[in-house]
Protein backbone atom coordinates (compact mmCIF):
# COMPACT_ATOMS: atom_id res chain seq x y z
CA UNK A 1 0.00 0.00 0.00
CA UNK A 2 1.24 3.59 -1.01
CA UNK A 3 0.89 6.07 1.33
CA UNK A 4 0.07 9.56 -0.19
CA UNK A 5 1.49 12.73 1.16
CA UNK A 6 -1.13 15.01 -0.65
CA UNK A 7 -4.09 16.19 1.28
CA UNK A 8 -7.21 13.77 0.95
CA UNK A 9 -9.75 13.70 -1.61
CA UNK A 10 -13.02 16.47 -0.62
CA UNK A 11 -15.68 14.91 1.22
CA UNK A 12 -18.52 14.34 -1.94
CA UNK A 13 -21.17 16.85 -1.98
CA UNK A 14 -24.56 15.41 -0.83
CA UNK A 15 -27.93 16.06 -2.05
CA UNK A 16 -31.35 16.05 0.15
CA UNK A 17 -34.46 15.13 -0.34
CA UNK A 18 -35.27 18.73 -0.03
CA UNK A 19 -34.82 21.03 -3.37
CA UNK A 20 -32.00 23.35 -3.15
CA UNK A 21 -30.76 22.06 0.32
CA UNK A 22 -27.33 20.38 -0.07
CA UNK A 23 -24.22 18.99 1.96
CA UNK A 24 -20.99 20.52 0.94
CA UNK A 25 -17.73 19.66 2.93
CA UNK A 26 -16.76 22.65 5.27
CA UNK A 27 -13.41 24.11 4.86
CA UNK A 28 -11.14 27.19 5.25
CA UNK A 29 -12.69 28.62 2.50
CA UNK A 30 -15.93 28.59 4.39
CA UNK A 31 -14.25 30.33 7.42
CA UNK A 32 -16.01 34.02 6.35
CA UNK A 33 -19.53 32.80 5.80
CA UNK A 34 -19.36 30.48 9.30
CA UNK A 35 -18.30 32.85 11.43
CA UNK A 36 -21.24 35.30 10.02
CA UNK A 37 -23.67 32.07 10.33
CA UNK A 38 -21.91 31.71 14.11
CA UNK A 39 -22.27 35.87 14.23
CA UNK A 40 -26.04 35.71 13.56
CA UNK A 41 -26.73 32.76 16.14
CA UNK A 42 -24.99 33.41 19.26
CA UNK A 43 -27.94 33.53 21.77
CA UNK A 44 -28.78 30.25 19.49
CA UNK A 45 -26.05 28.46 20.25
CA UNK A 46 -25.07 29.07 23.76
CA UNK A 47 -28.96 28.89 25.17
CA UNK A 48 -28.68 24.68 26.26
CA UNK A 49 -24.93 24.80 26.16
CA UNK A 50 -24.52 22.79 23.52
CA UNK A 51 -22.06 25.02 21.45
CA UNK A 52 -20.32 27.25 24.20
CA UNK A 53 -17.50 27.64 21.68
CA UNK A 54 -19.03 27.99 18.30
CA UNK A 55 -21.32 31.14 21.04
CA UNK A 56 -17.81 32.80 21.71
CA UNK A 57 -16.41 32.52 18.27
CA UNK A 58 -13.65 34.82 16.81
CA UNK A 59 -13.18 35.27 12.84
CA UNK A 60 -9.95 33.98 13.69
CA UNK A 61 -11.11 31.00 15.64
CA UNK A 62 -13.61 30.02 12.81
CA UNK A 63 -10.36 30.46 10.38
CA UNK A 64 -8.50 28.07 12.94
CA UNK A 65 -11.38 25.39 13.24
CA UNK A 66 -11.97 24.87 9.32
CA UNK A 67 -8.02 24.85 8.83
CA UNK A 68 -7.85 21.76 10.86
CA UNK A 69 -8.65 18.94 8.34
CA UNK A 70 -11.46 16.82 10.12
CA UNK A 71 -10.39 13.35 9.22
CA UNK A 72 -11.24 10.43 9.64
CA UNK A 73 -14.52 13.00 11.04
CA UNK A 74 -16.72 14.09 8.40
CA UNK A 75 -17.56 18.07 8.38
CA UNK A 76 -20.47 19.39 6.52
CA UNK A 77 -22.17 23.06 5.52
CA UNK A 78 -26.01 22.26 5.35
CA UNK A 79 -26.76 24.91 2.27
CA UNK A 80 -29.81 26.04 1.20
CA UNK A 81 -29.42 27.94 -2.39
CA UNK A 82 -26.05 27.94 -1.66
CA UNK A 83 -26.00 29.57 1.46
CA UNK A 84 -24.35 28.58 4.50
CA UNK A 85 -27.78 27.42 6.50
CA UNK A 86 -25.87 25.18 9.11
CA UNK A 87 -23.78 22.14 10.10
CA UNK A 88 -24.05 18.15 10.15
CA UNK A 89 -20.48 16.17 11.37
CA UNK A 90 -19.84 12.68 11.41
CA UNK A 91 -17.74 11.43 14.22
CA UNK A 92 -15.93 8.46 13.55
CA UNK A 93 -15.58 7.01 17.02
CA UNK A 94 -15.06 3.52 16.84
CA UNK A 95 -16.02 2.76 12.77
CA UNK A 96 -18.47 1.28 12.16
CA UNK A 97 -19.96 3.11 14.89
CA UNK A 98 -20.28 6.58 14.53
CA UNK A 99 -21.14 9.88 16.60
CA UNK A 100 -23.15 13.33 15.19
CA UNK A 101 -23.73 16.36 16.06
CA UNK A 102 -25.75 19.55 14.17
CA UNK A 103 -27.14 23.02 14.13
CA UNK A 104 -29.38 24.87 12.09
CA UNK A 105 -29.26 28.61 12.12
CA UNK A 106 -32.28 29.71 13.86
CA UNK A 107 -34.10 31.56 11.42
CA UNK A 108 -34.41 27.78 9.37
CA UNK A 109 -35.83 25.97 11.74
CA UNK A 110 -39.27 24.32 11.25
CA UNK A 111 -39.24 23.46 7.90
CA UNK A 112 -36.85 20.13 7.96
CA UNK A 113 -33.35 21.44 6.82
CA UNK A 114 -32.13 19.71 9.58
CA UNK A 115 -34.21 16.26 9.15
CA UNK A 116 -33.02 16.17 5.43
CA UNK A 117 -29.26 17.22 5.65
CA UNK A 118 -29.01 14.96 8.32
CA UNK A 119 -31.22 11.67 6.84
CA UNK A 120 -28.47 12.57 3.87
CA UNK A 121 -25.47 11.97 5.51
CA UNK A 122 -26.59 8.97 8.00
CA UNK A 123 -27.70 7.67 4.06
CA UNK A 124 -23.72 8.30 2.78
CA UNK A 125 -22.26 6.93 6.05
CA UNK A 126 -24.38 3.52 5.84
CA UNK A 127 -24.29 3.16 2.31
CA UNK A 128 -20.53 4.27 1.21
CA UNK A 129 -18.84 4.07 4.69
CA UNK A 130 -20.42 0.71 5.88
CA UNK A 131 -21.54 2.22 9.09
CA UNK A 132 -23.91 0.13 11.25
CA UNK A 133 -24.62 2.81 14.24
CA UNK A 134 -24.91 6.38 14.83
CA UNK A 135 -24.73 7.92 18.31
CA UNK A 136 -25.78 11.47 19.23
CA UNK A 137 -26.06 13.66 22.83
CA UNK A 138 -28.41 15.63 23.30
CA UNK A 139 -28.76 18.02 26.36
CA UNK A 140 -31.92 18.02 28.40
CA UNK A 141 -33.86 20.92 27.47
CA UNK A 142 -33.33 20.52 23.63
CA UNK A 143 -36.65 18.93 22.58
CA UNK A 144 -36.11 19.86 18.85
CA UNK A 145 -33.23 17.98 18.20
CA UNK A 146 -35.23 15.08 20.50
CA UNK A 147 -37.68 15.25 17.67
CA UNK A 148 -35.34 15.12 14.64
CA UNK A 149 -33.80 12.22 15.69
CA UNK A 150 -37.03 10.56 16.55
CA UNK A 151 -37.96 11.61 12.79
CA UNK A 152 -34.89 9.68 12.01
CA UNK A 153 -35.21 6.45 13.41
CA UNK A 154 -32.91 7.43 16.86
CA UNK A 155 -33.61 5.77 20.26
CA UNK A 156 -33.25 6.51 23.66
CA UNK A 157 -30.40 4.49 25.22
CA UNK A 158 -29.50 6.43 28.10
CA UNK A 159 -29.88 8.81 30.99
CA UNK A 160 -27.14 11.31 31.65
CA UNK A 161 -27.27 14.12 34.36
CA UNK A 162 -27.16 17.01 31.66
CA UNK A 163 -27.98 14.64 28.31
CA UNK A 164 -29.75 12.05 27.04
CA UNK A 165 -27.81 9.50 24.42
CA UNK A 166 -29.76 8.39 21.80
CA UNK A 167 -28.69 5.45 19.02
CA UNK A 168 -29.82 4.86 15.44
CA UNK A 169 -29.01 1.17 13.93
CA UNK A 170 -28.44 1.71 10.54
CA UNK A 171 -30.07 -1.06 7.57
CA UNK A 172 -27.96 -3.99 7.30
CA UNK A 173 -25.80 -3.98 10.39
């Protein structure tokens, strides 16, 4: 096997179900339009504690996160028309098990961006990177992102003091 000192192949872009809403890999060149997305959603963010960091975000720090390249983690832009609507990761833990986590700027809630980016890339990760489970937290309080992952198949497994875990089998494992 030849190892390759060149950066890895971009994550594929990744359609939805939903017209005009699309995965696209986030990377430095994305740093401007996250940290206005991050700008616009601060109260957002920071009101269950669930992105503390993304709440207290610098241009320089959003520069400094999309620099780092996210692999073997997979780091998507949810856009809508081409604009920078949110964010879907996939967290490879222990492949084939794998952890998520997402936001949707506020003003795009309600109208299942989130359901749809999301359904998209659970679809990629079973289908191209043979994942059989997906894992997310989700702190007490946030009963939207308890729905979306009931939409999605997602079941409670357990009880934390400030989350709850929930666990999706994906087909075929």
């Amino acid at each position: 096997m030849t190892v390759s000192a060149t950066p890895r192949d971009r994550a594929p872009d990744l359609p939805t179900e939903l017209p005009d809403l699309v995965l696209r890999e986030l990377t430095v060149d994305d740093a401007d339009a996250y940290y206005a997305l991050l700008d616009r959603n601060r109260q957002h963010l920071s009101r269950l504690g669930d992105y503390r960091a993304e709440s207290r975000a610098t241009p320089a720090w959003a520069r400094g996160q999309l620099a780092a390249d996210p692999a073997p983690d997979l780091r998507y832009g949810i856009r809508l028309g081409g604009e920078l609507i949110g964010r879907v990761d996939l967290i490879a833990v222990d492949p084939p098990r794998y952890g998520t986590g997402y936001w949707l700027d506020e003003a795009h809630q309600g109208a299942g961006r989130a359901t749809a980016a999301c359904a998209a890339l659970y679809g990629y990760a079973a289908h191209e990177l043979a994942a059989t489970d997906i894992y997310a937290g989700v702190t007490r309080g946030n009963e939207r992102s308890v729905a979306l992952l009931g939409r999605l198949g997602f079941e409670r497994v357990a009880e934390f003091a400030d989350c709850t875990r929930f666990h999706l089998a994906l087909e075929g494992s």
